[in-house]
C-alpha atoms as a PDB file:
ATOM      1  CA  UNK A   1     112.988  89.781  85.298  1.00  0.00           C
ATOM      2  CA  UNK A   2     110.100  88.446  86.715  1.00  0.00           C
ATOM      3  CA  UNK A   3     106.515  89.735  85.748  1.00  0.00           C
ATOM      4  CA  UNK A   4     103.475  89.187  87.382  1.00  0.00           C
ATOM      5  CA  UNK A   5      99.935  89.033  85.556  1.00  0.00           C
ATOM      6  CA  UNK A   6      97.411  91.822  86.371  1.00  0.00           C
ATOM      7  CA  UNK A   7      94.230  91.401  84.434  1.00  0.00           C
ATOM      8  CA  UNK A   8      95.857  89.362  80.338  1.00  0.00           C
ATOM      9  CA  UNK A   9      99.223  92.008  81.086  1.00  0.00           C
ATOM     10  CA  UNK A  10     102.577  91.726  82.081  1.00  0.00           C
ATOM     11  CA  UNK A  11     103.582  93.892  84.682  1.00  0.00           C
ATOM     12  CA  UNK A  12     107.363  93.864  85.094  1.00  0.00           C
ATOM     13  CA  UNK A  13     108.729  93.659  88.765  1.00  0.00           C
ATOM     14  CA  UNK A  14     110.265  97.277  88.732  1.00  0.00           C
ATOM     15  CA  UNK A  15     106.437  98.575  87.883  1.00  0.00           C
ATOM     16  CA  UNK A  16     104.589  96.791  90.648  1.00  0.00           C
ATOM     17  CA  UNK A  17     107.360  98.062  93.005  1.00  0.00           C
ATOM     18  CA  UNK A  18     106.614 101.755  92.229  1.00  0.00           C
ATOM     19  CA  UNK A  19     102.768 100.562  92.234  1.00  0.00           C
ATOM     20  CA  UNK A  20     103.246  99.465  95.826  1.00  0.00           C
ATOM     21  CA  UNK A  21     105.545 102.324  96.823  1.00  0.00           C
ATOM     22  CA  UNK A  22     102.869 104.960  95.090  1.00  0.00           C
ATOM     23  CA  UNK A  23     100.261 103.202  97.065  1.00  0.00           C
ATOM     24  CA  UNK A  24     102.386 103.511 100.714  1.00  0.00           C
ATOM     25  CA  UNK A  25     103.044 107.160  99.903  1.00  0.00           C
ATOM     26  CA  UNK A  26      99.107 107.850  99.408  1.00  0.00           C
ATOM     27  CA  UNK A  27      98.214 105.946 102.788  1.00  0.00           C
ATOM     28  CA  UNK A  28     100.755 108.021 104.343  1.00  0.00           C
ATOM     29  CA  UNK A  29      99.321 111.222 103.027  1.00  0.00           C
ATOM     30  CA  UNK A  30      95.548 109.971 104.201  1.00  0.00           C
ATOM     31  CA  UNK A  31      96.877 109.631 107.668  1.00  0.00           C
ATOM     32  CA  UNK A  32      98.497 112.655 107.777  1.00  0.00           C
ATOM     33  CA  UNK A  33      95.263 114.558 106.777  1.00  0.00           C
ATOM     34  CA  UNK A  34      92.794 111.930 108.885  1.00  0.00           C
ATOM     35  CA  UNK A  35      95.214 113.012 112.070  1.00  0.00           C
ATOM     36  CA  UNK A  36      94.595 116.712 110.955  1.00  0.00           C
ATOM     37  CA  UNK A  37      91.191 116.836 110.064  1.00  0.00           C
ATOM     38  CA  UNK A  38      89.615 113.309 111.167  1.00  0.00           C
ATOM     39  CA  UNK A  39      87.110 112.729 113.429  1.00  0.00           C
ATOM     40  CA  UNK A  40      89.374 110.601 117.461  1.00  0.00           C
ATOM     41  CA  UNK A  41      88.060 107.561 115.779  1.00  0.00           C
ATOM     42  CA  UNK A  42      89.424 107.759 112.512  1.00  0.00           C
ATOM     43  CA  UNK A  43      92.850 109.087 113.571  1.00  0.00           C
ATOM     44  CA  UNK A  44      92.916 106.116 116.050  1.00  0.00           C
ATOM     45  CA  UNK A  45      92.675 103.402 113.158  1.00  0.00           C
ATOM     46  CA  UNK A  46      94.533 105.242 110.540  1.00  0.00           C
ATOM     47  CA  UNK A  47      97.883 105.948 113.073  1.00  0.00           C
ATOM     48  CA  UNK A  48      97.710 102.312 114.645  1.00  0.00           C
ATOM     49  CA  UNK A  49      96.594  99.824 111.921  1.00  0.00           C
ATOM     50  CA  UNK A  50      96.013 101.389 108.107  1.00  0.00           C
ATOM     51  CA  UNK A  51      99.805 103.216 108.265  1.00  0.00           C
ATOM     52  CA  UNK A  52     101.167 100.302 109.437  1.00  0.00           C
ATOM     53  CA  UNK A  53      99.295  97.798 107.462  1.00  0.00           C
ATOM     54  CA  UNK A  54      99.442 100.373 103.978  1.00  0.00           C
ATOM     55  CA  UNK A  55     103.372 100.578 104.336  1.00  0.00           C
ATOM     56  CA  UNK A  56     103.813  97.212 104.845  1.00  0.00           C
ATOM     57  CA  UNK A  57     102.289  96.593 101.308  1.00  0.00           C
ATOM     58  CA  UNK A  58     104.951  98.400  99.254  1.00  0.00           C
ATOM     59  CA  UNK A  59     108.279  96.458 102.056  1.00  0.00           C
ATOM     60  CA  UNK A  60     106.960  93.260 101.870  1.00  0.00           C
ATOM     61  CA  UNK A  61     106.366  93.534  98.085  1.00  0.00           C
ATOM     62  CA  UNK A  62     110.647  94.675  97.968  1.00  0.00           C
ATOM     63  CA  UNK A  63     111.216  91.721 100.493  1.00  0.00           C
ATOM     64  CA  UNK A  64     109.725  89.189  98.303  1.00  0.00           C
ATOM     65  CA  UNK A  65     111.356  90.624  95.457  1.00  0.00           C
ATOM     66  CA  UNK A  66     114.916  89.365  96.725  1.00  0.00           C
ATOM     67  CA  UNK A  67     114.171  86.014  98.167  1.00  0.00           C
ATOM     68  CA  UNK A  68     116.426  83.343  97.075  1.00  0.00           C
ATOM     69  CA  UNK A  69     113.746  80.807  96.944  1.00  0.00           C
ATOM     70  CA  UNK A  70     110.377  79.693  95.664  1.00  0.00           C
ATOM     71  CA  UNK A  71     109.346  78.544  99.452  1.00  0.00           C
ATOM     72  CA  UNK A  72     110.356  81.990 100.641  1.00  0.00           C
ATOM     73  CA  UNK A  73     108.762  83.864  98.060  1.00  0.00           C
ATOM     74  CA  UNK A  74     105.373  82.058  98.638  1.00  0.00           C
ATOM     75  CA  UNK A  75     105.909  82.579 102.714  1.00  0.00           C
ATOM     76  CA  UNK A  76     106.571  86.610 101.625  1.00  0.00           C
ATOM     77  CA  UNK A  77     103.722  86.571  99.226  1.00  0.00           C
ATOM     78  CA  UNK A  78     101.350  85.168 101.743  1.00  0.00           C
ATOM     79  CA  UNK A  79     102.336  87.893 104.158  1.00  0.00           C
ATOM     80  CA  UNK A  80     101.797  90.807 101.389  1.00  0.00           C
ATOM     81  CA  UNK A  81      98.074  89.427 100.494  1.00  0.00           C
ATOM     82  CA  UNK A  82      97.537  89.130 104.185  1.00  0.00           C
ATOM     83  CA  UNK A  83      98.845  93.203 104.573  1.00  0.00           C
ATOM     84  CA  UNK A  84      96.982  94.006 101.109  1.00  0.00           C
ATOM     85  CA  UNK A  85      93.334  92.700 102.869  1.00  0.00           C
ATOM     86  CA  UNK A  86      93.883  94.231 106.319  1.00  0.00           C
ATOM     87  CA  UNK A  87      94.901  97.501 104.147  1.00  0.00           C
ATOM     88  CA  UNK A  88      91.100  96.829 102.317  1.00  0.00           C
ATOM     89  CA  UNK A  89      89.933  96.190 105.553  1.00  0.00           C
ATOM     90  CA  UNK A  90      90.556  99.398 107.263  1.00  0.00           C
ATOM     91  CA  UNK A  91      89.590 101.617 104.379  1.00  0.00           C
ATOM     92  CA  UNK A  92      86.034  99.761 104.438  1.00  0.00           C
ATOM     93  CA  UNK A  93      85.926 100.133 107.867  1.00  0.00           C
ATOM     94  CA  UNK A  94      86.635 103.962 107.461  1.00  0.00           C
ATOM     95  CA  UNK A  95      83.993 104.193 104.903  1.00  0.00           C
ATOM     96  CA  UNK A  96      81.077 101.968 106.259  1.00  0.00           C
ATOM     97  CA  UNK A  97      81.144 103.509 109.876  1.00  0.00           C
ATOM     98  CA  UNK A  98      80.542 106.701 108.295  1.00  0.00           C
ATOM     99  CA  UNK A  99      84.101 108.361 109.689  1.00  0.00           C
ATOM    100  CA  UNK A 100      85.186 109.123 106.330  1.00  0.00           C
ATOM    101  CA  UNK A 101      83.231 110.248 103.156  1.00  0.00           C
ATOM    102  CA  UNK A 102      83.795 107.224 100.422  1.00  0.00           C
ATOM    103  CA  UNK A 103      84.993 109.471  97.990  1.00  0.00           C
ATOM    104  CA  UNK A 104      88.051 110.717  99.913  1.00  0.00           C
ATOM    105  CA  UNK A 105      89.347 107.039  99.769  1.00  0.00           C
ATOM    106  CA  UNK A 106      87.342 105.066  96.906  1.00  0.00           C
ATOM    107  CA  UNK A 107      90.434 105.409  94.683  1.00  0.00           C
ATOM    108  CA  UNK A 108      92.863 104.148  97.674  1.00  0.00           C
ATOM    109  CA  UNK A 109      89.950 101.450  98.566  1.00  0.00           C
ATOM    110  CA  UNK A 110      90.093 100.344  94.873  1.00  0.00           C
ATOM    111  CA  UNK A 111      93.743  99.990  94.598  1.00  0.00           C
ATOM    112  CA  UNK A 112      94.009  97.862  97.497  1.00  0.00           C
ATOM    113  CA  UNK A 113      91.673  95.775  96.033  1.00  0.00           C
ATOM    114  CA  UNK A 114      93.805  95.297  92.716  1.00  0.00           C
ATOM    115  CA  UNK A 115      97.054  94.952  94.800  1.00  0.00           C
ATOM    116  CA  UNK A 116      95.397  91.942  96.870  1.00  0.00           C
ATOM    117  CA  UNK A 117      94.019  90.404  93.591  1.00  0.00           C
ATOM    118  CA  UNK A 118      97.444  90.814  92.178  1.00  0.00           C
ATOM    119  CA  UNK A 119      99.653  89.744  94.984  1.00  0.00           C
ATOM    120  CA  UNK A 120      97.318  86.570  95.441  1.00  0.00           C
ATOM    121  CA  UNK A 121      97.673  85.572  91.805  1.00  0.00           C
ATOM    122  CA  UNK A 122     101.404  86.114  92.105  1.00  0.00           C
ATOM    123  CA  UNK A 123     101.130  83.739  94.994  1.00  0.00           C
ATOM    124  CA  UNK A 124      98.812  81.138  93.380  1.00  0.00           C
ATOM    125  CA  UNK A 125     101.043  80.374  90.597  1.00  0.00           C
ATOM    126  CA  UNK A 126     104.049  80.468  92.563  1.00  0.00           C
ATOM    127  CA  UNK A 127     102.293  77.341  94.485  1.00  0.00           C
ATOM    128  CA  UNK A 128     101.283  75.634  91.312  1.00  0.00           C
ATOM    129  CA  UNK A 129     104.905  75.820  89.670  1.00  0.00           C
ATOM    130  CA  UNK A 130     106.461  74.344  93.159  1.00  0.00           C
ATOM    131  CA  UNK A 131     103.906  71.821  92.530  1.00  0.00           C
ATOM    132  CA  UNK A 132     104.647  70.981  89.369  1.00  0.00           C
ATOM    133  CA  UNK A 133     108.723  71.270  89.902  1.00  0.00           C
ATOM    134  CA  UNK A 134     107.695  68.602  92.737  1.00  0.00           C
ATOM    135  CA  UNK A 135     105.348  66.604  90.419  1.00  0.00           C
ATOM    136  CA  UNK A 136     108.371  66.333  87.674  1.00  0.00           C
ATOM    137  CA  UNK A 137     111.364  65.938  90.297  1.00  0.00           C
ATOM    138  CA  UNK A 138     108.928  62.832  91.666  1.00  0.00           C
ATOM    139  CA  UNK A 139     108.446  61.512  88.275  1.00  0.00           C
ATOM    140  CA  UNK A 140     111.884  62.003  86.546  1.00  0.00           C
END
């Protein structure tokens, strides 16, 4: 099983993927409440860019999880940071333009930030062990 390093620990596949899935499931819940209680603004970005972009953290995460190969792994990786920042992007966006209070989403805003610092790690050494498996094919 493949484990990714968050912060000196191992964190096995099966926990990041109820990580990302716990994370979708709270993004979900924020947008349900910003479309109840939000000011038009708020419910504008959270329905057309933070549930699409806070979902797509936990399927992208399952879709690299079953690629065949190290070049498709790195391809799905980079897409998951790239959904992990916007996520981060949106909840600081929520925050600093004063449309939601920071401690209704400071947990969320946090855990986006591990899950991009995580996913890009994941992605880093994947890139450095295809360069090395290159740099030993080359020189055996």
């Amino acid at each position: 099983m493949q484990k990714l390093k968050k912060y000196g620990e191992n964190m096995p596949e099966r926990d990041l993927k109820k990580r990302t899935k716990q994370f979708a499931i709270r993004i979900i819940k924020l947008v349900q409440y910003l479309e109840e209680n939000g000011p038009v603004a708020a419910r504008i970005i959270a329905d057309r860019q933070l549930l699409r972009s806070g979902t797509a953290v936990a399927s992208n995460y399952r879709a690299a999880c079953r690629c065949k190969s190290r070049k498709d792994f790195i391809s799905k990786m980079g897409t998951e940071v790239e959904e992990c920042d916007e996520t981060q992007l949106w909840l600081e966006l929520l925050i600093e333009s004063a449309l939601v209070k920071s401690d209704l989403i400071k947990d969320l805003l946090q855990e986006s930030a591990e899950l991009t610092a995580i996913m890009t790690s994941s992605r880093n050494s994947a890139i450095n062990n295809q360069s090395k498996n290159s740099d030993n094919d080359k020189s055996g």
